[in-house]
C-alpha atoms as a PDB file:
ATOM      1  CA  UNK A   1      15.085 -16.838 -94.709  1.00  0.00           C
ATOM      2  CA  UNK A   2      11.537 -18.701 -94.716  1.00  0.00           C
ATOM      3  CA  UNK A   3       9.703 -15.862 -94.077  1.00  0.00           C
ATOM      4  CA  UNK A   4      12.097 -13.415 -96.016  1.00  0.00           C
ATOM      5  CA  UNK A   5      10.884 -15.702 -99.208  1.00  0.00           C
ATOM      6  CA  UNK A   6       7.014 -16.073 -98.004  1.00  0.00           C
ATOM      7  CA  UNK A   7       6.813 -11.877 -97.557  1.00  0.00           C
ATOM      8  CA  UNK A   8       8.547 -11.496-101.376  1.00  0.00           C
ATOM      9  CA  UNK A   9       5.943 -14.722-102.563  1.00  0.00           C
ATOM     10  CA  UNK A  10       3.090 -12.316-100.907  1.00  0.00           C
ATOM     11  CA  UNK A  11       3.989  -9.294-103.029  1.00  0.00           C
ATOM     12  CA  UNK A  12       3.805 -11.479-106.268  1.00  0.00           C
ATOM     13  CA  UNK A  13       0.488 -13.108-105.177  1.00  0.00           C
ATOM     14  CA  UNK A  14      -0.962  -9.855-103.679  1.00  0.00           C
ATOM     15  CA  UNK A  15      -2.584  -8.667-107.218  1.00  0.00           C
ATOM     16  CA  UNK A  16      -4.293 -11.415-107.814  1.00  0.00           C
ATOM     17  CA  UNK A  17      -5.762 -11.879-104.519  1.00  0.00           C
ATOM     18  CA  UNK A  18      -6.324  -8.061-104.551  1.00  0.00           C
ATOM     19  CA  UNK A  19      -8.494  -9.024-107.560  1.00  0.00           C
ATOM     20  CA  UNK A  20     -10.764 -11.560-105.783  1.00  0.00           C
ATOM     21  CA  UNK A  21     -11.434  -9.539-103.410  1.00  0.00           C
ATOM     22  CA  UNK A  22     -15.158  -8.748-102.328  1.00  0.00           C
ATOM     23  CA  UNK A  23     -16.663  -5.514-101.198  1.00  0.00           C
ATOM     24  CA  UNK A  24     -17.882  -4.125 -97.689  1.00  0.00           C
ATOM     25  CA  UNK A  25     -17.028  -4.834 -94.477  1.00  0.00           C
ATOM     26  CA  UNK A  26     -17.376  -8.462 -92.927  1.00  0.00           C
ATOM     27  CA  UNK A  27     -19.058  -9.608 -96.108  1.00  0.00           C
ATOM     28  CA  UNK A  28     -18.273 -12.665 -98.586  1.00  0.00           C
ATOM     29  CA  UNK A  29     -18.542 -12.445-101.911  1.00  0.00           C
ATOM     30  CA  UNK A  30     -17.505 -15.406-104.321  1.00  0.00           C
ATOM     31  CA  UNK A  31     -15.309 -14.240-107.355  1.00  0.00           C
ATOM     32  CA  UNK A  32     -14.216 -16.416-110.451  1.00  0.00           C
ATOM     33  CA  UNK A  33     -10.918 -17.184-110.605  1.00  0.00           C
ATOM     34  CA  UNK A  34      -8.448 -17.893-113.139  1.00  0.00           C
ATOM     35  CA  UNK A  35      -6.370 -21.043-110.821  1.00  0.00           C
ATOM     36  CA  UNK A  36      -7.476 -24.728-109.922  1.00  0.00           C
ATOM     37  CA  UNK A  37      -7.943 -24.006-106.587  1.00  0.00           C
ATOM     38  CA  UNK A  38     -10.446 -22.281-103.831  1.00  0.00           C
ATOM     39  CA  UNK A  39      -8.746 -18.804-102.225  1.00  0.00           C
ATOM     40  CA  UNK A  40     -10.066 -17.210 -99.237  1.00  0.00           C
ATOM     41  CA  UNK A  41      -8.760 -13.739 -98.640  1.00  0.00           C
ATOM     42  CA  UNK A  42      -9.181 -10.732 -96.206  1.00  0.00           C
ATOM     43  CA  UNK A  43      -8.603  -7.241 -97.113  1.00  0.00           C
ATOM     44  CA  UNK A  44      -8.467  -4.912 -94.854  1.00  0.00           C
ATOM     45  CA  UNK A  45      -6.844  -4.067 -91.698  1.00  0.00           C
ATOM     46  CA  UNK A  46      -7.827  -7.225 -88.898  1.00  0.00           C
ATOM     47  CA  UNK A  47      -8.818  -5.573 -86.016  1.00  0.00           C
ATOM     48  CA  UNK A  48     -11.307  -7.529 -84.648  1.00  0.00           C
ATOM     49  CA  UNK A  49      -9.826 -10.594 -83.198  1.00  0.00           C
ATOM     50  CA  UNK A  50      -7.742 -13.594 -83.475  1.00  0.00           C
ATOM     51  CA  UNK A  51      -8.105 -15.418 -86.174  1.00  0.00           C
ATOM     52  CA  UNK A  52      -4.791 -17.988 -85.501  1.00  0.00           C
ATOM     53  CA  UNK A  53      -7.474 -21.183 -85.056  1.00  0.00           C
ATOM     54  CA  UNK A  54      -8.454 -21.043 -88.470  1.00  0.00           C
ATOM     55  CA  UNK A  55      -5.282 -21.968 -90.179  1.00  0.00           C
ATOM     56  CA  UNK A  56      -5.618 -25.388 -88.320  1.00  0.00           C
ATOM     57  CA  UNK A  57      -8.261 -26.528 -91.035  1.00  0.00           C
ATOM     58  CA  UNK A  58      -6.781 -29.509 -92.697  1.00  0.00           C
ATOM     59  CA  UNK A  59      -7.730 -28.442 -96.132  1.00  0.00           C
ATOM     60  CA  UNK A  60      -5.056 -25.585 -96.407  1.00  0.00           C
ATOM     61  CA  UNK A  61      -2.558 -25.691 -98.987  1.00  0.00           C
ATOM     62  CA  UNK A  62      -1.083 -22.365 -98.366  1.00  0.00           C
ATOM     63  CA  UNK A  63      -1.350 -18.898 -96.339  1.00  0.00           C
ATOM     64  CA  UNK A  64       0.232 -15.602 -97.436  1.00  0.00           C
ATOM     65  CA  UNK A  65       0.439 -12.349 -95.064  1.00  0.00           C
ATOM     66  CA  UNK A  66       1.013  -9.042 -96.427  1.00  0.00           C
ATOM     67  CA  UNK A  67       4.019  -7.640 -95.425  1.00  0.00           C
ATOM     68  CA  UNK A  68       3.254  -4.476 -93.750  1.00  0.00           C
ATOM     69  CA  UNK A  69       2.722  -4.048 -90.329  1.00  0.00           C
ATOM     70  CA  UNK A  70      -0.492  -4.643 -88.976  1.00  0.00           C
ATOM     71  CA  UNK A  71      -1.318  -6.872 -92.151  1.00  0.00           C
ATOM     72  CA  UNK A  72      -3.813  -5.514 -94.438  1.00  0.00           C
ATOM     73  CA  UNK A  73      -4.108  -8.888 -96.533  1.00  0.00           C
ATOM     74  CA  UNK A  74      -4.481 -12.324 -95.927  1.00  0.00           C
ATOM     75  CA  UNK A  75      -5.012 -14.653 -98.743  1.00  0.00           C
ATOM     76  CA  UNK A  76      -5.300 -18.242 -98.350  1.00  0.00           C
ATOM     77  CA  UNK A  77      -5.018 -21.091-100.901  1.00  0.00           C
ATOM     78  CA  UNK A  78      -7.043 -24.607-100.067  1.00  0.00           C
ATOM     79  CA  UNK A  79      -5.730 -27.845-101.022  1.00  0.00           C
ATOM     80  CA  UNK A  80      -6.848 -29.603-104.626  1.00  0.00           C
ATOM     81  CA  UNK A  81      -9.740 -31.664-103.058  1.00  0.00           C
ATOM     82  CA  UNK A  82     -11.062 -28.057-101.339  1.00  0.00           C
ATOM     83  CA  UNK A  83     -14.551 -27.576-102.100  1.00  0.00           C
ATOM     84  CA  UNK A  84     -16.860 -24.252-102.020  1.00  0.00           C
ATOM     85  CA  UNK A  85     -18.238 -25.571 -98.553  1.00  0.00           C
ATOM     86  CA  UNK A  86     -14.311 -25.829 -97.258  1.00  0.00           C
ATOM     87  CA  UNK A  87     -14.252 -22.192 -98.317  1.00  0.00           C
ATOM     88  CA  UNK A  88     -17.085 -20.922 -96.714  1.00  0.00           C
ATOM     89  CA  UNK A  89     -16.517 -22.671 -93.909  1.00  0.00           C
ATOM     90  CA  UNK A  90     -12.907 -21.045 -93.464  1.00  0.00           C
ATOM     91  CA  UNK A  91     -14.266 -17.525 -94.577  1.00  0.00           C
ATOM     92  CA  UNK A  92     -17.069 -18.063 -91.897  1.00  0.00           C
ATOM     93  CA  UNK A  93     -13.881 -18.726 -89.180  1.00  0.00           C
ATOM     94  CA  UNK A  94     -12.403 -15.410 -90.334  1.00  0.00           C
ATOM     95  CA  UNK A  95     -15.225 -13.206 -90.389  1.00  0.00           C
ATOM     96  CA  UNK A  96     -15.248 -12.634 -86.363  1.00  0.00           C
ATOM     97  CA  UNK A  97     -11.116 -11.593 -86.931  1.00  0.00           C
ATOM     98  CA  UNK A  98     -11.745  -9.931 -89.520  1.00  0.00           C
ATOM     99  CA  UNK A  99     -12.742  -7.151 -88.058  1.00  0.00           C
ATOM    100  CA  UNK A 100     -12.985  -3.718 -90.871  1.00  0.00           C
ATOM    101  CA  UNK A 101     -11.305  -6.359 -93.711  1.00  0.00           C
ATOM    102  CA  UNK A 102     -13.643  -7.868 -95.944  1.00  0.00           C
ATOM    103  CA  UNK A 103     -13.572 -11.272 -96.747  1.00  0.00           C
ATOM    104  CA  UNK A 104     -14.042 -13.271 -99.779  1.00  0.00           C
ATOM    105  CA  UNK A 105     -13.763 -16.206-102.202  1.00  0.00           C
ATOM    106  CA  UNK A 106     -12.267 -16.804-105.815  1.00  0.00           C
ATOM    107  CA  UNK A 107     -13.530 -20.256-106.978  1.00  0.00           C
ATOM    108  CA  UNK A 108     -11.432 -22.157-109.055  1.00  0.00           C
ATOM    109  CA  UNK A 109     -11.467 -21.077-113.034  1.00  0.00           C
ATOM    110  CA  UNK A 110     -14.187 -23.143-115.401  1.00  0.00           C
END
């Protein structure tokens, strides 16, 4: 049921991470955002590694997975107190994974 609910919270939340995303492969762009908080997302099919040991970083709120099969988004929300280094520093962990997707930021809205 958990993951029934976090696939249909992906589709609602996949525009707006579609929207932050950057351009080119492997590269991170930062985006302004409309939200409080830092996003790091990956578009793109991930076919260069694992990327499981990043979602250990203490400073994530939330991660949503596109639903199709192999995922071709990743977008992942950092906790209140996340700062632009947290989100670099968690982009920078996906980029090796990341393979083809590109990877980017949306800072919080001014």
């Amino acid at each position: 049921m958990k993951r029934q609910m976090r696939r249909w919270t992906g589709l609602f939340l996949l525009p707006l991470a579609l929207g932050s995303c950057g351009t080119g492969s492997g590269t991170t762009g930062i985006t302004p955002g409309t939200s409080d908080r830092w996003y790091v997302s990956v578009l793109g099919p991930r076919d260069g590694g694992a990327i499981d040991h990043c979602f250990e970083d203490p400073l994530i709120d939330q991660s949503i997975e596109s639903a199709d099969l192999p995922s071709t988004h990743l977008s992942i929300k950092l906790l209140g107190t996340g700062t632009q280094g947290d989100a670099e520093r968690i982009a920078d962990c996906l980029k090796p994974g990341a393979g083809s997707g590109a990877v980017s930021i949306t800072s919080p809205g001014t």
